[in-house]
Protein backbone atom coordinates (compact mmCIF):
# COMPACT_ATOMS: atom_id res chain seq x y z
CA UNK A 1 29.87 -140.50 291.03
CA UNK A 2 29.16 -139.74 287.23
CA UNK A 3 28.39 -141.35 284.12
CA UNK A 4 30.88 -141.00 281.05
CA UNK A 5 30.13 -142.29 277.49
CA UNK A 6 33.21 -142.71 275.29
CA UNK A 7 31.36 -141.57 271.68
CA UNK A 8 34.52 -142.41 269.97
CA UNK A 9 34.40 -145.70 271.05
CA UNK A 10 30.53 -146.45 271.09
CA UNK A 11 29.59 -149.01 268.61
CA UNK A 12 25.50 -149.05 269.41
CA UNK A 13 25.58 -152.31 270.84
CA UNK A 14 22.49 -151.23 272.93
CA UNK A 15 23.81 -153.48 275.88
CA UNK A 16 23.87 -150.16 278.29
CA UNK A 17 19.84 -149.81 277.64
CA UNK A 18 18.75 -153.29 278.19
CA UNK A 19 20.99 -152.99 281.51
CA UNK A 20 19.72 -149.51 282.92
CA UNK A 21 16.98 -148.31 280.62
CA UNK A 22 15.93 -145.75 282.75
CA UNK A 23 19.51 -144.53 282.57
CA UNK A 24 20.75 -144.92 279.15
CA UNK A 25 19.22 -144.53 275.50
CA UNK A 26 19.99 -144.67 272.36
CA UNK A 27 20.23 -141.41 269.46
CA UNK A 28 19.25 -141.68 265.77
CA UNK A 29 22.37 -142.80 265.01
CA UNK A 30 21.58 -145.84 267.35
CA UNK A 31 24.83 -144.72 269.88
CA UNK A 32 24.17 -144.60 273.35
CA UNK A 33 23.27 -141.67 275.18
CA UNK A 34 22.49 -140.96 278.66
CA UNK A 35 18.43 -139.57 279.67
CA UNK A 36 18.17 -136.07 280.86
CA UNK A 37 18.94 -135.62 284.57
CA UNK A 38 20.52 -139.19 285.11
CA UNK A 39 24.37 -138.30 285.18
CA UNK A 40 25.11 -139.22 288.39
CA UNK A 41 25.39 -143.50 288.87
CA UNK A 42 23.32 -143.21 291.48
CA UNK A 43 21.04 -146.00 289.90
CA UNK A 44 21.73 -149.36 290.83
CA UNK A 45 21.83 -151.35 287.44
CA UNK A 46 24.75 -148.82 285.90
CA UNK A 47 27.12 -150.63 287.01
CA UNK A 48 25.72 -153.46 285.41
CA UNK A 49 25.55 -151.25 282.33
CA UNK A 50 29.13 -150.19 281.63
CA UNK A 51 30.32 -153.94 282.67
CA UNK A 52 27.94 -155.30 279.77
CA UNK A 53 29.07 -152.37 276.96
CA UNK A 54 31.37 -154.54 274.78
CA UNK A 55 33.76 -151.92 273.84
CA UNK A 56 34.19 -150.08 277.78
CA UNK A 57 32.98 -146.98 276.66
CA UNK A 58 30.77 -146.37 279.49
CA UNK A 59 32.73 -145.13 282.28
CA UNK A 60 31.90 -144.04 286.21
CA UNK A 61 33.97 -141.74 287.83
């Protein structure tokens, strides 16, 4: 399973990191982004993550 992050939807809501914040971050730009090595949805909470991003834009394949 993988991790996908829509960037043209993104609107920073930040919802992804206080769900899985040793999955996701956040760039400069304040969109999210996923931490190096943590593709895969291996982690429990990212489930919890894309269900809590306001605008779907985290998807798991």
């Amino acid at each position: 399973m993988r991790i996908s992050i829509d960037t043209d939807v993104c609107i920073g809501a930040g919802q992804c990191v206080l769900a899985a914040p040793k999955v996701f971050t956040q760039d400069d730009d304040g969109f999210s982004k996923l931490l190096p090595d943590h593709e895969d949805a291996a982690h429990p909470l990212v489930r919890e993550a894309a269900r809590a991003c306001p605008v779907q834009a985290i998807t798991i394949t």
